[in-house]
N, C-alpha and C. Protein backbone atom coordinates (compact mmCIF):
# COMPACT_ATOMS: atom_id res chain seq x y z
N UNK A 1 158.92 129.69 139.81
CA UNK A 1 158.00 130.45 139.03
C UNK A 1 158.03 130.02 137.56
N UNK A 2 158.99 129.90 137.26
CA UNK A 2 159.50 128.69 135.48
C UNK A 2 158.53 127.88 135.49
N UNK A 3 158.87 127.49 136.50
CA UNK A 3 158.08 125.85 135.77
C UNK A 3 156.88 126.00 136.32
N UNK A 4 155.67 126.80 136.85
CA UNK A 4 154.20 127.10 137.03
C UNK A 4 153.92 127.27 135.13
N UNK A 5 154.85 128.22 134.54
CA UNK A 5 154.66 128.59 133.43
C UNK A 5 154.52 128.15 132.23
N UNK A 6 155.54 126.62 132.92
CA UNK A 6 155.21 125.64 131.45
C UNK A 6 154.20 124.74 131.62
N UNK A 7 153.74 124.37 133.01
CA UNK A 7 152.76 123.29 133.45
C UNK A 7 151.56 124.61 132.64
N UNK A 8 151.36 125.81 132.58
CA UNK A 8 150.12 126.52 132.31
C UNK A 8 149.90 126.39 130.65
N UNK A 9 151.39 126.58 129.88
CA UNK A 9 151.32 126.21 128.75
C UNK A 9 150.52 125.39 128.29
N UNK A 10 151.43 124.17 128.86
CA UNK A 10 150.83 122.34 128.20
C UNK A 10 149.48 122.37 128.28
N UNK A 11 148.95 122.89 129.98
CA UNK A 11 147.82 122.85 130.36
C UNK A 11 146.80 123.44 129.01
N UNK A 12 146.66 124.66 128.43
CA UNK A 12 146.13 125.46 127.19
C UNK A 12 146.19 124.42 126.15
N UNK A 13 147.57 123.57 125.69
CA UNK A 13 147.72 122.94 124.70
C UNK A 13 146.56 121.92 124.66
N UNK A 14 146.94 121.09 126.09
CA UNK A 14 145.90 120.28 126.45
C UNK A 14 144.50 120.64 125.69
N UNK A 15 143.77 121.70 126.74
CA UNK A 15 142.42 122.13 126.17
C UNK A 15 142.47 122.17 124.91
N UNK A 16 143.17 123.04 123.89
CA UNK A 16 143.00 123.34 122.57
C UNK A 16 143.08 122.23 121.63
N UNK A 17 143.70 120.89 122.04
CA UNK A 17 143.37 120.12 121.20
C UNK A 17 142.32 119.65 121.86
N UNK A 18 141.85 119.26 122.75
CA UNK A 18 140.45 118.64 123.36
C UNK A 18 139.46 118.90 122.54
N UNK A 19 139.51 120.66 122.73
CA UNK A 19 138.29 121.01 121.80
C UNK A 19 138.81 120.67 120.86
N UNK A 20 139.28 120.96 119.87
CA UNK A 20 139.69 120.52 118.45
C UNK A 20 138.85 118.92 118.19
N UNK A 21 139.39 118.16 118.83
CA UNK A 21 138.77 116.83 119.08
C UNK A 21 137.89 116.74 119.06
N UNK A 22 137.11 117.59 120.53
CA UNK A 22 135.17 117.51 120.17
C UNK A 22 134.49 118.38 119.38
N UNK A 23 135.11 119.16 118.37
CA UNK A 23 134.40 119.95 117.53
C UNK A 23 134.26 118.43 116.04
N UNK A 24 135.50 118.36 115.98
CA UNK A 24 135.68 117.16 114.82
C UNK A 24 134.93 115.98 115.24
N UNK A 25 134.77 115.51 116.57
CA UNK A 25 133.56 114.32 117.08
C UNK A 25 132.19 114.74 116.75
N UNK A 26 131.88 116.04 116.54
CA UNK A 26 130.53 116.36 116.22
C UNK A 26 130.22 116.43 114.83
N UNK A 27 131.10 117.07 113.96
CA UNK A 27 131.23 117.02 112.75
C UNK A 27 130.91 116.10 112.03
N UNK A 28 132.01 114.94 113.07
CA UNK A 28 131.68 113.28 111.78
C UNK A 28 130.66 112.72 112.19
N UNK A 29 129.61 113.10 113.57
CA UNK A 29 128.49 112.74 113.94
C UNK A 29 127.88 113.40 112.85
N UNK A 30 127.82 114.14 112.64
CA UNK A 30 126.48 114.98 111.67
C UNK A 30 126.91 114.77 110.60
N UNK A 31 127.46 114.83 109.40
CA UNK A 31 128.20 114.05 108.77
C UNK A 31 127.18 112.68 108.20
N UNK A 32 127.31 111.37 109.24
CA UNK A 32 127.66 110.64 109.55
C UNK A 32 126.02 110.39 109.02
N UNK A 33 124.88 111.43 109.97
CA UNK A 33 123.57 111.27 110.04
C UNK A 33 123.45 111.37 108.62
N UNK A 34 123.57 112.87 107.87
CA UNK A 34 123.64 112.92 106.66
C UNK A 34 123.64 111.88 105.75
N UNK A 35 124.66 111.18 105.94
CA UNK A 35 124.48 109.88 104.97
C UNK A 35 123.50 109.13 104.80
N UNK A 36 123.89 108.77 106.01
CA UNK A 36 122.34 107.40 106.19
C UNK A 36 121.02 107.96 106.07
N UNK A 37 120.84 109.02 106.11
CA UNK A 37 119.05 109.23 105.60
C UNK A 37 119.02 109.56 104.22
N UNK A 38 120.05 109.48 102.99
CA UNK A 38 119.80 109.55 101.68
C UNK A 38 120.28 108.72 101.10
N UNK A 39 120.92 107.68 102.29
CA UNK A 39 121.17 106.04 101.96
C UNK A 39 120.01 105.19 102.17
N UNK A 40 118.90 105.96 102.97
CA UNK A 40 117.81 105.37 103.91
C UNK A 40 116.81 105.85 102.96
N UNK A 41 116.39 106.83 101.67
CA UNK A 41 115.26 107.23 101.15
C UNK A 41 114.90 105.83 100.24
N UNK A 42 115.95 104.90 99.59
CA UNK A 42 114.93 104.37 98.43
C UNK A 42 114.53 103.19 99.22
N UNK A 43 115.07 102.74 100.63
CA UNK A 43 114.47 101.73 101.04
C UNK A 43 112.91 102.37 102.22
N UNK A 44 112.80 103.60 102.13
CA UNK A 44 111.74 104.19 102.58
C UNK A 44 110.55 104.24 101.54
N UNK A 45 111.41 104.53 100.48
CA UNK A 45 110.03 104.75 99.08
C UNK A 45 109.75 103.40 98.67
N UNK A 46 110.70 101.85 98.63
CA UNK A 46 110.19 101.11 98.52
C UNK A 46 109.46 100.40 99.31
N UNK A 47 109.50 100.37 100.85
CA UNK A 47 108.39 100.21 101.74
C UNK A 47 106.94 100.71 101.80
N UNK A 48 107.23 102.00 101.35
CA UNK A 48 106.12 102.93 101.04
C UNK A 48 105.22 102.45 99.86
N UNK A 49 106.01 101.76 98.45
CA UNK A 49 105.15 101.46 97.25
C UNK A 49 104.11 99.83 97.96
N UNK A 50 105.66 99.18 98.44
CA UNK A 50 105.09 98.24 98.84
C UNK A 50 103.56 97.99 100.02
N UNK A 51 103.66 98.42 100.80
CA UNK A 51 102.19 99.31 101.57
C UNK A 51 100.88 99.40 100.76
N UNK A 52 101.40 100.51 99.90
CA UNK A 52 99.97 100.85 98.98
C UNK A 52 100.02 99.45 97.96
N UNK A 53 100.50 99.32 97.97
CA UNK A 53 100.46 97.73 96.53
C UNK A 53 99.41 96.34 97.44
N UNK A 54 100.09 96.15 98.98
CA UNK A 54 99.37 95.66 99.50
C UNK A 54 98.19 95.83 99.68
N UNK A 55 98.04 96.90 99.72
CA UNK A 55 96.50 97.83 100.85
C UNK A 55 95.40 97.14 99.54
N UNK A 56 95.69 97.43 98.38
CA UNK A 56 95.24 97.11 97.23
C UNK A 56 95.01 95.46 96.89
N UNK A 57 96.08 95.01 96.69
CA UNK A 57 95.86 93.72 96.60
C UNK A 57 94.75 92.86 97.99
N UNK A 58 94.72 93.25 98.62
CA UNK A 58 93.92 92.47 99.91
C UNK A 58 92.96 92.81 100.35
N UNK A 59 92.66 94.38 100.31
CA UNK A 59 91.48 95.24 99.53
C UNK A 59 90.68 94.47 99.00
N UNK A 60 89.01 93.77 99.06
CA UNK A 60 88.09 93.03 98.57
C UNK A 60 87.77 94.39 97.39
N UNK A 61 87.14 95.50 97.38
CA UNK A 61 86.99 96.47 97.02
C UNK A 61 87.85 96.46 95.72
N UNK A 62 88.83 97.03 96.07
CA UNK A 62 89.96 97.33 95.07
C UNK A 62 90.72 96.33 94.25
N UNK A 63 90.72 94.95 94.98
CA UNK A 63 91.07 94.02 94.06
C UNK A 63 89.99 93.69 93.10
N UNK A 64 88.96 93.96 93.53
CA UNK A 64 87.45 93.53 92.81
C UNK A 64 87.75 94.51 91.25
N UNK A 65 87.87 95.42 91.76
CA UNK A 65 88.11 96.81 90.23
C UNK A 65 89.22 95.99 89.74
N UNK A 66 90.10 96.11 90.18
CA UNK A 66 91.22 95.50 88.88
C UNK A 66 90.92 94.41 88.43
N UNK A 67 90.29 93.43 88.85
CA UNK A 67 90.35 92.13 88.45
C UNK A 67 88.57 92.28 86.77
N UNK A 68 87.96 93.16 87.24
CA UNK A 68 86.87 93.57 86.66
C UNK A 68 87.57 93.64 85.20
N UNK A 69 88.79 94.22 84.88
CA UNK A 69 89.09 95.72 84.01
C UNK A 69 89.47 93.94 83.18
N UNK A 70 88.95 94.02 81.88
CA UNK A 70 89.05 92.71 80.60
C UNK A 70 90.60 93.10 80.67
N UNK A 71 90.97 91.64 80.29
CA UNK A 71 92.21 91.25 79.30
C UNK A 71 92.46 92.00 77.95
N UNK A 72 91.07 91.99 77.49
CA UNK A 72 91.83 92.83 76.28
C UNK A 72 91.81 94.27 76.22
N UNK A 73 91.76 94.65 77.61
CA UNK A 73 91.75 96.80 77.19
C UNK A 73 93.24 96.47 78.00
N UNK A 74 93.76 95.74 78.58
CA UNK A 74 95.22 95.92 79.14
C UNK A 74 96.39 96.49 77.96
N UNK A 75 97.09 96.87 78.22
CA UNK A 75 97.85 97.79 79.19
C UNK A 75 96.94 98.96 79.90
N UNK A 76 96.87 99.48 81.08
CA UNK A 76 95.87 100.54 81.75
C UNK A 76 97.04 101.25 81.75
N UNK A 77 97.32 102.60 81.40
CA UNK A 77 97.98 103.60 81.63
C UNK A 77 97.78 104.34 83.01
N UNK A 78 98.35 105.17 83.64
CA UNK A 78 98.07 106.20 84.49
C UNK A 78 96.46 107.22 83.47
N UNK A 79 96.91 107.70 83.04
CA UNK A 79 95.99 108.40 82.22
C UNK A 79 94.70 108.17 82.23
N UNK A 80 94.68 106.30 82.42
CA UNK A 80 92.78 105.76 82.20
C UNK A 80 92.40 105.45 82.85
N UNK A 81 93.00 105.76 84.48
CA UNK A 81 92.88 105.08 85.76
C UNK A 81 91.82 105.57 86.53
N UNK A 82 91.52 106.78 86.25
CA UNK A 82 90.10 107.66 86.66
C UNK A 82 89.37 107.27 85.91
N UNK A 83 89.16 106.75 84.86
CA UNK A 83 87.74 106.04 84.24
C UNK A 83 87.95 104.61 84.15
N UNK A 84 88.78 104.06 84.28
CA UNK A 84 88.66 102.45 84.53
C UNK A 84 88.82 101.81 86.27
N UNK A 85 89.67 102.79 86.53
CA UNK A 85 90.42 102.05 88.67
C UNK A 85 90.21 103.47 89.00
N UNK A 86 89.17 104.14 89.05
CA UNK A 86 89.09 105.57 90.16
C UNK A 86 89.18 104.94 91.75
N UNK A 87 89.05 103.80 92.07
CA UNK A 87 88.89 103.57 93.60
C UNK A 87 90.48 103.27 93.48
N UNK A 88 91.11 102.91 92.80
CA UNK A 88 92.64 102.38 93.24
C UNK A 88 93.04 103.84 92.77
N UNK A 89 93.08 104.52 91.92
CA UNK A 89 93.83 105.65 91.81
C UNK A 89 93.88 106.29 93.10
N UNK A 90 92.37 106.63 93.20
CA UNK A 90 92.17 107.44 94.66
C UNK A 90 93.24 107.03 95.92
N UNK A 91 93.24 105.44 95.87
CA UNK A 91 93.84 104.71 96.73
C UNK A 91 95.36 105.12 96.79
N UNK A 92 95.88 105.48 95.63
CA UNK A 92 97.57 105.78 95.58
C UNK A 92 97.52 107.26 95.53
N UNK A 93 96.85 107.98 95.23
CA UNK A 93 96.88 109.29 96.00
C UNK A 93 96.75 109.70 96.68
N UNK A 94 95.48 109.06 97.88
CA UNK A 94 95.53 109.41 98.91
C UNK A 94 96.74 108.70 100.08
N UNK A 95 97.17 108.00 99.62
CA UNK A 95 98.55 107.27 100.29
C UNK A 95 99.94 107.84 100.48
N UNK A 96 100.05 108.72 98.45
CA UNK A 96 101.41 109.25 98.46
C UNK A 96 101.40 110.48 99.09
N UNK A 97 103.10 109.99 99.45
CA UNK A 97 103.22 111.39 100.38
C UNK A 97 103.38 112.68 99.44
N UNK A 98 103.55 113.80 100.06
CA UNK A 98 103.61 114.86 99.28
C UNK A 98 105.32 115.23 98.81
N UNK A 99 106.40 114.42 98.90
CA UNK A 99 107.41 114.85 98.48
C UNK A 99 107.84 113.58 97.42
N UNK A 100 106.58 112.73 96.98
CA UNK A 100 107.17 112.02 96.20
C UNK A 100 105.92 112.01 94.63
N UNK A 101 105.77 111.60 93.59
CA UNK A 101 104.52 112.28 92.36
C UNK A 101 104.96 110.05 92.37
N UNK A 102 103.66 110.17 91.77
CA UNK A 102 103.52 108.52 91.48
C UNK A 102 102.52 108.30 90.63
N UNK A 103 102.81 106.91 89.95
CA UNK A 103 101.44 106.87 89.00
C UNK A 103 102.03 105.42 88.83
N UNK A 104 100.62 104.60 88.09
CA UNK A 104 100.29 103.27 88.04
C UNK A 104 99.99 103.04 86.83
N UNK A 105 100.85 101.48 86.78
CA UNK A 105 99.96 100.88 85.37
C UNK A 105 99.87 99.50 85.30
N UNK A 106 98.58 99.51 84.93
CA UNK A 106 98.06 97.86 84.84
C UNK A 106 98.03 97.07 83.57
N UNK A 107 99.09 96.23 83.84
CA UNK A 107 99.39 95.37 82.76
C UNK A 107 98.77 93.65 83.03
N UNK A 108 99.24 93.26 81.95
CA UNK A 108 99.23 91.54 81.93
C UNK A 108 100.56 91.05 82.94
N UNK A 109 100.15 90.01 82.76
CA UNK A 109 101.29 89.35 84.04
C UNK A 109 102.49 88.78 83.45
N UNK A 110 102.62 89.04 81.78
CA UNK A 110 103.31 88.46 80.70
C UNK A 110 104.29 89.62 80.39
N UNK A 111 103.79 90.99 80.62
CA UNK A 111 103.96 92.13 79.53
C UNK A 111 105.12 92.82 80.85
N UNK A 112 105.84 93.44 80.51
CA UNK A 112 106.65 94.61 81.20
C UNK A 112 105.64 95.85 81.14
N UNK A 113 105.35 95.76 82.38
CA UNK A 113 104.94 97.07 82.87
C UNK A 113 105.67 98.55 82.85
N UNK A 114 105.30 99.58 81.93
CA UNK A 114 106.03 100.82 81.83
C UNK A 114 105.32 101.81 82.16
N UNK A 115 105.93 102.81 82.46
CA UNK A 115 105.01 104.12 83.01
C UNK A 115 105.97 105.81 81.69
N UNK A 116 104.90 106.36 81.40
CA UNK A 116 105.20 107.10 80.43
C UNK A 116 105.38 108.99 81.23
N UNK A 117 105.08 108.93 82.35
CA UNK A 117 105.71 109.81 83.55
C UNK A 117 107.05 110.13 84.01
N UNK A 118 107.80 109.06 84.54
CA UNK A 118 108.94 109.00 84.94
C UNK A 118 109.68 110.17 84.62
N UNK A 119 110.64 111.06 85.35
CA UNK A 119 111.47 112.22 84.68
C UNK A 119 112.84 111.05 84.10
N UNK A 120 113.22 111.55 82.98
CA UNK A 120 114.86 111.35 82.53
C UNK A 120 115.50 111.77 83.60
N UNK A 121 115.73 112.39 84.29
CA UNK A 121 116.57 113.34 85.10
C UNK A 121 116.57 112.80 86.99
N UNK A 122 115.59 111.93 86.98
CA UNK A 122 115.24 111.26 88.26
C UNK A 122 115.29 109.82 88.95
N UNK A 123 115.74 109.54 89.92
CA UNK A 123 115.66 108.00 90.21
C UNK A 123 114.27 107.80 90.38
N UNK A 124 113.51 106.57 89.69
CA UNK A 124 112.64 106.28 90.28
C UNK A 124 112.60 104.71 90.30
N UNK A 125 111.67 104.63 91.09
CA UNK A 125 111.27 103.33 92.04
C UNK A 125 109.84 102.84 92.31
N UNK A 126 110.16 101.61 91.81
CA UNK A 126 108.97 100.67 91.06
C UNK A 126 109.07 99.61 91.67
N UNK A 127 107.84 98.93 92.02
CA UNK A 127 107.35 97.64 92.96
C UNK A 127 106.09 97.55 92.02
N UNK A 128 105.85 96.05 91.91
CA UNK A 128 105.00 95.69 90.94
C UNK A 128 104.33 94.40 92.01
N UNK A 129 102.81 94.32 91.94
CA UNK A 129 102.36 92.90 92.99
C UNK A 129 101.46 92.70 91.74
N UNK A 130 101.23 91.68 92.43
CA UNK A 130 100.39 90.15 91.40
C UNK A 130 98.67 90.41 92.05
N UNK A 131 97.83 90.60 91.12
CA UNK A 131 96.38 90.71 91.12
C UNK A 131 95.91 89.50 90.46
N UNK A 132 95.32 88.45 91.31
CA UNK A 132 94.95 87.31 90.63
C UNK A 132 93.43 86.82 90.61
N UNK A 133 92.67 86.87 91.72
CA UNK A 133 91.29 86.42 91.29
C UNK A 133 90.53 86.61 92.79
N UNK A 134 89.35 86.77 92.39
CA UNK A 134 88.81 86.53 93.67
C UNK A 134 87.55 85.45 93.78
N UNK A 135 86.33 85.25 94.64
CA UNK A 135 85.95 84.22 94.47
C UNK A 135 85.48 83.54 93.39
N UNK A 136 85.02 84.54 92.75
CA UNK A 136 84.35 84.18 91.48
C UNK A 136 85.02 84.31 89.89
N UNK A 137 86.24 85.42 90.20
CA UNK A 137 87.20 85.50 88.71
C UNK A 137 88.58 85.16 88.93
N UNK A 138 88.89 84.64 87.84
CA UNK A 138 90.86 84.24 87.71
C UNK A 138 90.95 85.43 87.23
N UNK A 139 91.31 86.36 87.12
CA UNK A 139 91.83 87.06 86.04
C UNK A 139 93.00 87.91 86.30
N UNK A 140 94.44 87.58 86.12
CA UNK A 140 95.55 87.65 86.92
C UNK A 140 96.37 88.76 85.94
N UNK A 141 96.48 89.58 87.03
CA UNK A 141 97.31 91.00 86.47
C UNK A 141 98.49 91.68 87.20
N UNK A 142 98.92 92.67 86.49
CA UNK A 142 99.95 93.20 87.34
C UNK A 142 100.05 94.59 87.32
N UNK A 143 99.87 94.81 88.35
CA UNK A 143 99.88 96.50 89.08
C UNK A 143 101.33 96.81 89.44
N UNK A 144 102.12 98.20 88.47
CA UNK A 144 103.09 98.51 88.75
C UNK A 144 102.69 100.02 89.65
N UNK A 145 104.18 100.51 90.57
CA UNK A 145 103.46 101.69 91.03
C UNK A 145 105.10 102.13 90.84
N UNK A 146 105.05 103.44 90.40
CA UNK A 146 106.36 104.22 89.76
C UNK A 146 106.41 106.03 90.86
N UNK A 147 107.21 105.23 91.28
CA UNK A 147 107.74 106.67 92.45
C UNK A 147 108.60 107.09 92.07
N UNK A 148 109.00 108.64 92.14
CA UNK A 148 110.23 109.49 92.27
C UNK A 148 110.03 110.78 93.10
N UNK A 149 110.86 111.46 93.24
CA UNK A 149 111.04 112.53 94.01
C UNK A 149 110.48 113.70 93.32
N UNK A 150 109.72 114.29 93.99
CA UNK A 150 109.10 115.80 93.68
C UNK A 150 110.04 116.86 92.68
């Protein structure tokens, strides 16, 4: 009768670390997920700029507007983009998602592109493509697009 009593023991011990084990196997699973999707956002937002930068550049339409806008009104702010690029603005608003605010600026292909939006307080993330000519104009520019988080 002794020894039923200690085989029942071990037996409990057994289980109680088991579970112990698969509570902590789930933990560092979830855990684990956690990471990688806020290790996984800026290469999501830069896929994302990159997309709309394309859609634009290859865009007959939309490359046509930027390439239109003279050399000498460059730098284009966010601000002048509804009266100079309303079809490309439209184009990056109707694109961005709703948990990220974005805005554009069209510079020379010489100049550092800056955006006067950006929070101090926020990462943001910028992809810039090359606007160069179409059949009939050279006129080679650069479209920055400035993402951050809501």
């Amino acid at each position: 009768m002794k020894l039923q009593k200690n085989k029942k023991g071990w037996l409990e011990i057994v289980e109680a670390f088991t579970s112990v084990l698969l509570i902590a196997g789930v933990l560092i699973l979830l855990a684990g997920n956690f990471k990688s999707d806020t290790q996984n956002f800026p290469s999501q937002v830069y896929d994302l700029e990159h997309a709309i930068l394309r859609e634009i550049q290859f865009n007959n339409s939309l490359r046509n507007e930027v390439i239109s806008v003279s050399q000498a009104s460059l730098p284009i702010t966010w601000d002048d983009f509804d009266s100079n690029l309303p079809n490309v603005m439209d184009k990056i608003e109707l694109e961005n998602p709703s948990y990220l605010e974005c805005t554009a600026t069209l510079c020379r292909i010489s100049e550092i592109c800056t955006s006067e939006f950006p929070p101090v307080d926020e990462e943001v993330f910028v992809q810039s493509v090359f606007v160069g000519a179409n059949i009939d104009n050279y006129s080679p520019k650069k479209l920055s697009l400035f993402c951050w988080r809501k």
